[in-house]
Every structure is written in structure tokens, then in C-alpha cells.
Protein backbone atom coordinates (compact mmCIF):
# COMPACT_ATOMS: atom_id res chain seq x y z
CA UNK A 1 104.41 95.38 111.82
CA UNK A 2 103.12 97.49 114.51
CA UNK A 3 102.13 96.23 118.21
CA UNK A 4 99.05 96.56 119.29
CA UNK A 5 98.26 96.52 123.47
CA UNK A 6 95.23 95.86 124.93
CA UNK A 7 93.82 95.26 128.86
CA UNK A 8 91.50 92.95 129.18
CA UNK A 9 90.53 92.13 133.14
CA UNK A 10 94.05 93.67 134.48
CA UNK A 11 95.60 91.12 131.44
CA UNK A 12 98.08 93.12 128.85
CA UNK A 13 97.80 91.54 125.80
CA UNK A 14 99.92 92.68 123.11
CA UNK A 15 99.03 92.12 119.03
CA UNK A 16 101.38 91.98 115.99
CA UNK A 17 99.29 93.45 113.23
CA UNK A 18 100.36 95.20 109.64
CA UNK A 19 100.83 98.71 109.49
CA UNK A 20 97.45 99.59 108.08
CA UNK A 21 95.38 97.39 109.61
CA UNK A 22 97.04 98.43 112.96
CA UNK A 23 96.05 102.14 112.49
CA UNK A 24 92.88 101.34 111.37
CA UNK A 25 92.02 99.52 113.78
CA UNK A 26 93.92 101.57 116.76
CA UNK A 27 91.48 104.47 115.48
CA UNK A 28 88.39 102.41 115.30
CA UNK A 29 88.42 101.02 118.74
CA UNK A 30 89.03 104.67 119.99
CA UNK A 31 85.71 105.75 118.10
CA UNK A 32 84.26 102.98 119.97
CA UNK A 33 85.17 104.03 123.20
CA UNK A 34 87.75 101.46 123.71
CA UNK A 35 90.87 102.74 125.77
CA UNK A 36 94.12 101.55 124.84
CA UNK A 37 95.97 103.04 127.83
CA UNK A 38 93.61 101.29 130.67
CA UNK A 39 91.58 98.17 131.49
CA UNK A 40 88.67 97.80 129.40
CA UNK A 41 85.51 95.75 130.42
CA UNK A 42 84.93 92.58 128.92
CA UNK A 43 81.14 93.19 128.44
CA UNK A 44 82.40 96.29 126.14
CA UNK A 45 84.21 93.95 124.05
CA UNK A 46 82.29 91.52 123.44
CA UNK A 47 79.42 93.97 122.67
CA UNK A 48 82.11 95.83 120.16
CA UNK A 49 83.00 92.24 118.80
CA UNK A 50 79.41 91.21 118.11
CA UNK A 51 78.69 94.75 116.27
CA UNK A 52 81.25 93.88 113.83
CA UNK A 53 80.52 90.58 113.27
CA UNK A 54 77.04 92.42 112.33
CA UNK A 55 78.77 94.45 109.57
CA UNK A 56 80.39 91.76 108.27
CA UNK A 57 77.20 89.31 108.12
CA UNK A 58 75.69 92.51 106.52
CA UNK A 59 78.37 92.98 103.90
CA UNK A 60 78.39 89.52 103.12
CA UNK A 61 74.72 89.57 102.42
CA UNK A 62 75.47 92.34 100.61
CA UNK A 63 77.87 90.97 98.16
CA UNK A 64 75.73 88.15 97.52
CA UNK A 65 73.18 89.93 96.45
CA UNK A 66 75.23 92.18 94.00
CA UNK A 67 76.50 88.88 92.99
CA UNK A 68 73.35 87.55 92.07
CA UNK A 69 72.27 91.07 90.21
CA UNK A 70 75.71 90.64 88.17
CA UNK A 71 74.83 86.71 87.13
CA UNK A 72 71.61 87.60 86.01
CA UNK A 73 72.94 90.61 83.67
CA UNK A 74 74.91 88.17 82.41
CA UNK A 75 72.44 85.37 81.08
């Protein structure tokens, strides 16, 4: 387990996340401009927040549609 920290609003909040998923998401927040050493606007992260619950709607959409394309292979 790795620890994640985050400022939110002068708030330290610190996450327990698995290895992997902590370093890929420590790097993906830093390509998003998120700073893990200072206090990060709230507007930011919600805005960072919404754009990946975008890719995930869009991968979900995805999925179902390969799932579809496999079902009717099948018949």
C-alpha cells in the first residue's frame, strides 16, 4: 500500500491505495496539472473528476458495443 496526499482548500487528505494504482494515478494527476506538494483548487478537481467519469461512460459504451458485435458473431 502506498499513501497518497492531497490538499484540497488548505485540507491534507491522505489515501491508502495499492501500489500500482497509486503510481498510476500519482503520475496521472501530475499530467493533469494537479500538484501533490500544494493546495489545489476545487474547481480543478472537480473539472479533472468529471473528465474521467467521461472516459469511463465512453469505455463503457464502448464495451457494450463490442459486446453486442461478439453476440451477433455468435448466432
Amino acid at each position: 500500500m502506498k499513501k497518497i496526499v492531497f490538499t484540497i482548500a488548505s485540507r491534507r487528505l491522505e489515501v491508502d491505495l495499492e501500489d500500482d494504482f497509486a503510481d498510476y494515478l500519482a503520475k496521472d494527476l501530475i499530467k493533469n496539472k494537479v500538484n501533490l506538494d500544494k493546495d489545489n483548487d476545487i474547481t480543478q478537481l472537480l473539472q479533472l473528476y468529471l473528465k474521467t467519469l467521461y472516459k469511463e461512460f465512453n469505455s463503457e459504451e464502448h464495451i457494450a458495443t463490442l459486446l453486442n458485435q461478439i453476440e451477433s458473431l455468435n448466432r
